[in-house]
N, C-alpha and C. Protein backbone atom coordinates (compact mmCIF):
# COMPACT_ATOMS: atom_id res chain seq x y z
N UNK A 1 16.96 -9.11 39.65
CA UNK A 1 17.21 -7.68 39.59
C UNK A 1 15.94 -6.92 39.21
N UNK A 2 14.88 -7.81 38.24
CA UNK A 2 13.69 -6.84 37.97
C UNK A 2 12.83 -7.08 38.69
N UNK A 3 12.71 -7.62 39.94
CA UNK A 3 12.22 -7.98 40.62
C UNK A 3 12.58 -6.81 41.64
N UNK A 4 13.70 -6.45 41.92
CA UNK A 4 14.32 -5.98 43.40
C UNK A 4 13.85 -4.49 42.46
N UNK A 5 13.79 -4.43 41.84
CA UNK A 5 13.89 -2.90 41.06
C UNK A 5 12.13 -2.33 41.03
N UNK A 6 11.23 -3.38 41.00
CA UNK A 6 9.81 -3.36 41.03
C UNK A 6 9.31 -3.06 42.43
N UNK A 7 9.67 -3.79 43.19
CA UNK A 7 9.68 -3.34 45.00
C UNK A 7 10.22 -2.42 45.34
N UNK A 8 11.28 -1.73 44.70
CA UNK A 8 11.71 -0.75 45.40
C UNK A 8 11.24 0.10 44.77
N UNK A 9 10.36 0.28 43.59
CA UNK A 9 9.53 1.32 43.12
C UNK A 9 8.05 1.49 43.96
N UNK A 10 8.01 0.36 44.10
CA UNK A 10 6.59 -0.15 44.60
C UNK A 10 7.12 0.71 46.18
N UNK A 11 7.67 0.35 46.47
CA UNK A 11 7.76 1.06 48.12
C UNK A 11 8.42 2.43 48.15
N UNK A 12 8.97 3.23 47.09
CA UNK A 12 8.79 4.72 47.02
C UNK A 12 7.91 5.35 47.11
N UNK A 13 6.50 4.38 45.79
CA UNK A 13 5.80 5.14 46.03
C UNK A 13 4.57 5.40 47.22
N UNK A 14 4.85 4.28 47.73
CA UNK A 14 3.63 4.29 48.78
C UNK A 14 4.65 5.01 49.77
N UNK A 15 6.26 5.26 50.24
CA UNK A 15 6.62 6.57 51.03
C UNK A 15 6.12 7.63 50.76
N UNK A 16 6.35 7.71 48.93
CA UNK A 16 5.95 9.31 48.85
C UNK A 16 4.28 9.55 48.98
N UNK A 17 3.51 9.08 48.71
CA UNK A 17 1.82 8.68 49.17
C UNK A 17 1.76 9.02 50.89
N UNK A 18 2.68 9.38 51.82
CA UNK A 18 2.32 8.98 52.55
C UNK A 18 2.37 10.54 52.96
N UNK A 19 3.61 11.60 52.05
CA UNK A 19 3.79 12.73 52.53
C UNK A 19 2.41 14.05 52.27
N UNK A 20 2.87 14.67 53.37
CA UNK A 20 1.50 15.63 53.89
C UNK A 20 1.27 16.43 53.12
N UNK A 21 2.53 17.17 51.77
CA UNK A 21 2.46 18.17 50.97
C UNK A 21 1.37 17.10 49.84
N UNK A 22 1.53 15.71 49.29
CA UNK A 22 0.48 15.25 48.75
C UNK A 22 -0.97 16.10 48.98
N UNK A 23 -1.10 15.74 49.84
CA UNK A 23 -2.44 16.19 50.22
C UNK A 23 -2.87 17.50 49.65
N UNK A 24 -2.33 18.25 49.40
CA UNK A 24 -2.36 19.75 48.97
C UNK A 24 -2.45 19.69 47.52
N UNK A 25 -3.48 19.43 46.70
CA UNK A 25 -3.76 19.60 45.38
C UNK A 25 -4.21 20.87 45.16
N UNK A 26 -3.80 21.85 44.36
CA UNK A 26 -5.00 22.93 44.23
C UNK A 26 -6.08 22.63 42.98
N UNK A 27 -7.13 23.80 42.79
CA UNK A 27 -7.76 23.67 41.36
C UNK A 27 -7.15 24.75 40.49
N UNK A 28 -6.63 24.58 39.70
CA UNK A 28 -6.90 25.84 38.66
C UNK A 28 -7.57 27.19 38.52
N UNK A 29 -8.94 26.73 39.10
CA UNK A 29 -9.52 28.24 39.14
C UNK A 29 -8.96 29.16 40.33
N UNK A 30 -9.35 30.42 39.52
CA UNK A 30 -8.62 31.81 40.24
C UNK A 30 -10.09 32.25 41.07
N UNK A 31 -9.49 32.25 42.32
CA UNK A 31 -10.94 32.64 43.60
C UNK A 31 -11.18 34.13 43.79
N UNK A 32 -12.25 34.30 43.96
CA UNK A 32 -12.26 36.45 44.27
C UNK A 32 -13.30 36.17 45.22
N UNK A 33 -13.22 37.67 46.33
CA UNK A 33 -13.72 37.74 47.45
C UNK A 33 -14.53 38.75 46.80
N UNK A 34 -15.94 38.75 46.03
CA UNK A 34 -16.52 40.23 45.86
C UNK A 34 -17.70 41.10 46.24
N UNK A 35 -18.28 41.76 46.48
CA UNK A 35 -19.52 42.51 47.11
C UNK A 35 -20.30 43.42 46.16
N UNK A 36 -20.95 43.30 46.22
CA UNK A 36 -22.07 44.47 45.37
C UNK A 36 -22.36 45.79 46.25
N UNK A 37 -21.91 46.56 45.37
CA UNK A 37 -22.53 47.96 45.68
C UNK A 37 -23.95 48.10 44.75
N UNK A 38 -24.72 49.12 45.79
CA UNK A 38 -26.11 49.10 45.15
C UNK A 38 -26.55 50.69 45.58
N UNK A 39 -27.26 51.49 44.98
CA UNK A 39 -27.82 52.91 45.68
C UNK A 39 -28.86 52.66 46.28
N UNK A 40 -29.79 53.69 46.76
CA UNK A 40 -30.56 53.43 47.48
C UNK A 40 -32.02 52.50 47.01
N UNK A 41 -31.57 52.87 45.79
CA UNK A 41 -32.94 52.02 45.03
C UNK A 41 -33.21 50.78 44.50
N UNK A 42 -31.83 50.03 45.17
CA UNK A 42 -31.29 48.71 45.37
C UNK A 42 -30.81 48.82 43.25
N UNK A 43 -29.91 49.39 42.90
CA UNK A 43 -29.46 49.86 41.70
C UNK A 43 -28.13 49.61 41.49
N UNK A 44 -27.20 48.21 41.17
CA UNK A 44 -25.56 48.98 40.88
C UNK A 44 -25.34 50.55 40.44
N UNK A 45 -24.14 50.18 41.40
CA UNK A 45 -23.29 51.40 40.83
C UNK A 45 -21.90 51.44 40.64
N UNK A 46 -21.67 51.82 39.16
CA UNK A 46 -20.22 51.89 39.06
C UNK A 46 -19.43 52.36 38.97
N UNK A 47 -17.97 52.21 38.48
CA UNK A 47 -17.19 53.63 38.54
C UNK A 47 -17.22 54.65 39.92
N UNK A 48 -17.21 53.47 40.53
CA UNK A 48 -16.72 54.13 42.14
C UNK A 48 -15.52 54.30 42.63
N UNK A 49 -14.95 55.20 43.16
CA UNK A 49 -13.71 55.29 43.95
C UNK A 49 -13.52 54.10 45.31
N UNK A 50 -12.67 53.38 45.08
CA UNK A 50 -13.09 52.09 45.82
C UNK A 50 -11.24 52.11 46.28
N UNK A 51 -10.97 52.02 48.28
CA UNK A 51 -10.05 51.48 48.81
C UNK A 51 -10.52 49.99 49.79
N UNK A 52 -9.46 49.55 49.52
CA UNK A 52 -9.40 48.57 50.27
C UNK A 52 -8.07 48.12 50.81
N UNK A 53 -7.91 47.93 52.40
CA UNK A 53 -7.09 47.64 53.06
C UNK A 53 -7.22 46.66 53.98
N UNK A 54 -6.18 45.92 54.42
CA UNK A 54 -6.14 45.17 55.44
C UNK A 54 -6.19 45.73 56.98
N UNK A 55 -6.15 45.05 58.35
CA UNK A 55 -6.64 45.48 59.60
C UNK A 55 -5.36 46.46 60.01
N UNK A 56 -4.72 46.28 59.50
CA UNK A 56 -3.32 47.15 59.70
C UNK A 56 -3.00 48.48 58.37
N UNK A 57 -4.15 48.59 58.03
CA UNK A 57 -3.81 49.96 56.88
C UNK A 57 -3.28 49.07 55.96
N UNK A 58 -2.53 48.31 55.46
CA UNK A 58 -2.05 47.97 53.95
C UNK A 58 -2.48 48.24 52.94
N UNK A 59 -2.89 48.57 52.27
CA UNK A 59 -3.33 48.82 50.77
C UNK A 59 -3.44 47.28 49.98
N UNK A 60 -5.10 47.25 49.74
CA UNK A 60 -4.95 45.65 48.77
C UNK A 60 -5.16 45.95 47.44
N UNK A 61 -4.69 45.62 46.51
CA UNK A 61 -5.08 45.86 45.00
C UNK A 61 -5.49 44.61 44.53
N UNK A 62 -6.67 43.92 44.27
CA UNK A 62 -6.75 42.69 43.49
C UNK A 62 -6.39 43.11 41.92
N UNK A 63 -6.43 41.79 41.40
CA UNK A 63 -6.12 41.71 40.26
C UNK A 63 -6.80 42.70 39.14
N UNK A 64 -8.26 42.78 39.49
CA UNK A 64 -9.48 43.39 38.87
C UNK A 64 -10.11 44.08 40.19
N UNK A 65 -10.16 45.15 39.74
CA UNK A 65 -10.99 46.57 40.54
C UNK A 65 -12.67 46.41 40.89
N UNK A 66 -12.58 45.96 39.46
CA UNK A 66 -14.82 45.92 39.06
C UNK A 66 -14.51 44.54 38.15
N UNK A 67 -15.70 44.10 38.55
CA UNK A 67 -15.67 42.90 37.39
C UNK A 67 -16.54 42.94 36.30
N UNK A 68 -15.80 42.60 35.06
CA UNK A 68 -16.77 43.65 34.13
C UNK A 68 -17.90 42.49 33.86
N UNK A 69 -18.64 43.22 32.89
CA UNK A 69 -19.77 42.73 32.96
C UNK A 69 -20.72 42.13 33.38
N UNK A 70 -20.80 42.51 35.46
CA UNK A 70 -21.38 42.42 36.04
C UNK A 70 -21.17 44.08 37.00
N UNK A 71 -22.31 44.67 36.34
CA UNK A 71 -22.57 45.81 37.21
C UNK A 71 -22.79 46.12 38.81
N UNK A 72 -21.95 46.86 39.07
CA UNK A 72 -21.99 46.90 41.01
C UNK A 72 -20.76 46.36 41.81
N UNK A 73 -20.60 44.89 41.02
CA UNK A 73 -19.53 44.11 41.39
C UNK A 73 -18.27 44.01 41.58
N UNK A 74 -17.66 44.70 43.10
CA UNK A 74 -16.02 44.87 43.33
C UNK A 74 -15.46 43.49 43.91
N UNK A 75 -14.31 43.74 43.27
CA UNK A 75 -13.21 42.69 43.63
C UNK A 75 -12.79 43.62 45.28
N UNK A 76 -12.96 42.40 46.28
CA UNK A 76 -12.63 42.49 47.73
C UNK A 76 -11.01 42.35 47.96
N UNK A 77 -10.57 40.79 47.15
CA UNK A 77 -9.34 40.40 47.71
C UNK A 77 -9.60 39.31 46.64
N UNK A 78 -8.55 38.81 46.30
CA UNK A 78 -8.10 37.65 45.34
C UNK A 78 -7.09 36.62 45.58
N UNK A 79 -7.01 35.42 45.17
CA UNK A 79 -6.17 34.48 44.99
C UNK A 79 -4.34 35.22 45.39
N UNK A 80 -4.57 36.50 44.29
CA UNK A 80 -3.31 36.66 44.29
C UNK A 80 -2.49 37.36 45.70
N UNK A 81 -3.23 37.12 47.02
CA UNK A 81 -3.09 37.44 47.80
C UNK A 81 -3.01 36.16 48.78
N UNK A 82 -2.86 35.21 48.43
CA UNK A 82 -3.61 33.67 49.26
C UNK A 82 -2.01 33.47 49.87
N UNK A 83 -0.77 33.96 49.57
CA UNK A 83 0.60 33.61 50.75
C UNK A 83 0.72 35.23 51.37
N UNK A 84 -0.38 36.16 51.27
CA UNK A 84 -0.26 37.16 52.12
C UNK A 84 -0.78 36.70 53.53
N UNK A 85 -2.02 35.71 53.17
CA UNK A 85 -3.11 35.42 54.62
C UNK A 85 -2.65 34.16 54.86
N UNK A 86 -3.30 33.47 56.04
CA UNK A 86 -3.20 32.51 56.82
C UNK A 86 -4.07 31.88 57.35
N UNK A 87 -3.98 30.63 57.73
CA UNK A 87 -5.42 29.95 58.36
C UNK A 87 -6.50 31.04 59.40
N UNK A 88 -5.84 31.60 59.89
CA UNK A 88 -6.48 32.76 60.61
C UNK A 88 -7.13 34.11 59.89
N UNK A 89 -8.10 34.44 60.60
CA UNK A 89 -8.92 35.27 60.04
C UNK A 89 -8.40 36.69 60.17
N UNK A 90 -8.49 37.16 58.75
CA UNK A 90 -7.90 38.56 58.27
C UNK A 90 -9.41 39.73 58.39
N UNK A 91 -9.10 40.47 58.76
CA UNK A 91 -9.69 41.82 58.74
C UNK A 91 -9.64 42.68 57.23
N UNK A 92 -10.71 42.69 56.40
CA UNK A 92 -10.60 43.67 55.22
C UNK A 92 -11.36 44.53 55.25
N UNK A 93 -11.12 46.17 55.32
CA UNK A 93 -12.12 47.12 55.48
C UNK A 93 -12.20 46.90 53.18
N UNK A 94 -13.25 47.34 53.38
CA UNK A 94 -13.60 47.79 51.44
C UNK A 94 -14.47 49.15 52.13
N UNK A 95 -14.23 50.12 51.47
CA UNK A 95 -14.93 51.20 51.15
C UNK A 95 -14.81 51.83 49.77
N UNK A 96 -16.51 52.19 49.85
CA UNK A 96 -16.40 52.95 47.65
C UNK A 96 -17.19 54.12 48.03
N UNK A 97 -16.81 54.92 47.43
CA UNK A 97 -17.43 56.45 47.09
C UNK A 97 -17.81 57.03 45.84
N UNK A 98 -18.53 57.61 45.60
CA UNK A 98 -19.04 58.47 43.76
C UNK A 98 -18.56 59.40 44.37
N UNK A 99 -18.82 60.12 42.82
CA UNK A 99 -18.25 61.78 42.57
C UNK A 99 -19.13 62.78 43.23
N UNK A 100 -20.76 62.22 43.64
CA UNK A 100 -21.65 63.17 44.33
C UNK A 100 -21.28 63.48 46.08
N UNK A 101 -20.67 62.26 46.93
CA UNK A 101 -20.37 62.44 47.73
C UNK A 101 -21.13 60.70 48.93
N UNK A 102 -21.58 60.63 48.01
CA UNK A 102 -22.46 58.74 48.86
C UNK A 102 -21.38 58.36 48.72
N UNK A 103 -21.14 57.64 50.24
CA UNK A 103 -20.42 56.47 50.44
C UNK A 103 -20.79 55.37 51.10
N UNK A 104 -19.31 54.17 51.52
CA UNK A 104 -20.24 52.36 51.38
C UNK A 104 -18.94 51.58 52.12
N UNK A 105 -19.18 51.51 53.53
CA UNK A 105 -17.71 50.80 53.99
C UNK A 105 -18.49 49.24 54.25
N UNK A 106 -17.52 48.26 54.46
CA UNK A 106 -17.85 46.76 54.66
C UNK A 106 -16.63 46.22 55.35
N UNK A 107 -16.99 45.90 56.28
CA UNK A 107 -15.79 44.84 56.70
C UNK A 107 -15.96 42.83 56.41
N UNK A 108 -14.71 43.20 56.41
CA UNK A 108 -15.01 41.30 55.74
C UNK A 108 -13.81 40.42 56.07
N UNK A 109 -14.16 39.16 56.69
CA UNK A 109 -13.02 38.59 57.25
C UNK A 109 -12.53 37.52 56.12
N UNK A 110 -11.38 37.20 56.06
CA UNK A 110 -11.15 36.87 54.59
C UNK A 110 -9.89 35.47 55.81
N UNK A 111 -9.93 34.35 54.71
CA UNK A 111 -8.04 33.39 55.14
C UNK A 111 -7.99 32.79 53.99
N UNK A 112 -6.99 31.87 54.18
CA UNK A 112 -6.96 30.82 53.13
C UNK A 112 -7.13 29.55 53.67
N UNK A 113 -6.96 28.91 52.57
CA UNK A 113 -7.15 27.12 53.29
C UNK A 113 -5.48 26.97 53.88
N UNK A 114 -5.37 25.44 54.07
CA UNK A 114 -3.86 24.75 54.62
C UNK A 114 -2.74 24.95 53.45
N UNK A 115 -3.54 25.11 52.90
CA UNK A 115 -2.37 24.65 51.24
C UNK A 115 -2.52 25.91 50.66
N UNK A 116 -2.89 27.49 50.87
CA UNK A 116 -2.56 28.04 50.68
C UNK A 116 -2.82 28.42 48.69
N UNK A 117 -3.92 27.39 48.96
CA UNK A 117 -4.82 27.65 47.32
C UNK A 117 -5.55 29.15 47.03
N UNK A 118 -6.68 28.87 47.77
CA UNK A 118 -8.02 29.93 47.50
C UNK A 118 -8.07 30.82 48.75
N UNK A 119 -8.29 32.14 48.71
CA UNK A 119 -9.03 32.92 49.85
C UNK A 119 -10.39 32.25 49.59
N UNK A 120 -10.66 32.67 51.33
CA UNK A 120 -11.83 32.13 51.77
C UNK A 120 -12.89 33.66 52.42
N UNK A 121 -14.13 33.67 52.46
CA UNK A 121 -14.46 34.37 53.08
C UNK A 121 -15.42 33.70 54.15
N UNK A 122 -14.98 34.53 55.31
CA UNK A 122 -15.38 33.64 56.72
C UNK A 122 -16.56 34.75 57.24
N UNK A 123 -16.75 36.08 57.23
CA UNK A 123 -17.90 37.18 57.36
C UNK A 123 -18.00 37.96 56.29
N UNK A 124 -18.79 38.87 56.86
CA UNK A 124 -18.82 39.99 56.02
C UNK A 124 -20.10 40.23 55.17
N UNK A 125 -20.58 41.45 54.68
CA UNK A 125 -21.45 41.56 53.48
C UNK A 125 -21.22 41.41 52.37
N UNK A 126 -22.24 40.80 51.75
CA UNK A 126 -22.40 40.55 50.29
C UNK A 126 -22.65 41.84 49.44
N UNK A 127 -24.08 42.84 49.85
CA UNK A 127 -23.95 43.98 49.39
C UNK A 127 -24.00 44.82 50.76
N UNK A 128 -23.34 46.24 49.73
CA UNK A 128 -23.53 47.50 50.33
C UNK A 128 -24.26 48.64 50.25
N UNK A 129 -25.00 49.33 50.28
CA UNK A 129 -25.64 50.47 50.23
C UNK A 129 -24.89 52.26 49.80
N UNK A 130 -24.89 52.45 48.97
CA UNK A 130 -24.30 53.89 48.71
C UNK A 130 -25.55 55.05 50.05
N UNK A 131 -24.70 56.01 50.59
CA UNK A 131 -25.38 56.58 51.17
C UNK A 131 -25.45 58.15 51.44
């Protein structure tokens, strides 16, 4: 009986070893898609009026707007968006504006992996130019 009970553990687990959701481990860390705004004098800038939408108008809100203590630095799109997208490549307009009237659009193609862990970014700029 402890015999028949050892094999049939032994051969669960190499069934369940065999299934495809296995494969799908995530990490822990939380992923962000982000871009630097800069003025003309290659300068962050912060405290910008900043939208961002998907190719269809949606409205994206990441988790974090600006990331602090790195000046310039907007959150594009985040993790917490990773069962909005799909292996296929998403369209994200980002645009930021100041109170003087310079503005800063970027498009950026954003997916996730198979398992539906991390956004990915597939184009797009790194920085932008206030103008």
């Amino acid at each position: 009986m402890k015999k028949f009970l050892l094999i049939s553990f032994g051969m669960f687990t190499i069934v369940a070893c065999n299934n495809d959701d296995f494969n799908c481990i995530c990490t822990t860390e939380f992923a962000m898609i982000t871009i630097l705004v800069v003025d003309s004098l290659d300068n962050p800038v912060d405290s910008l009026n900043v939208n961002i939408e998907d190719g269809f108008g949606r409205e994206i809100k990441p988790i974090y707007k600006q990331l602090q203590f790195v000046p310039g630095r907007y959150v594009v799109i985040d993790d917490s968006y990773v069962n909005y997208l799909s292996n296929n490549p998403m369209l994200i307009r980002f645009s930021a504006a100041d109170s003087i009237g310079r503005s800063a659009q970027a498009l950026i193609y954003v997916n996730t992996d198979d398992c539906y862990c991390h956004v990915n970014k597939i184009a797009g700029a790194d920085k932008i130019t206030l103008k």
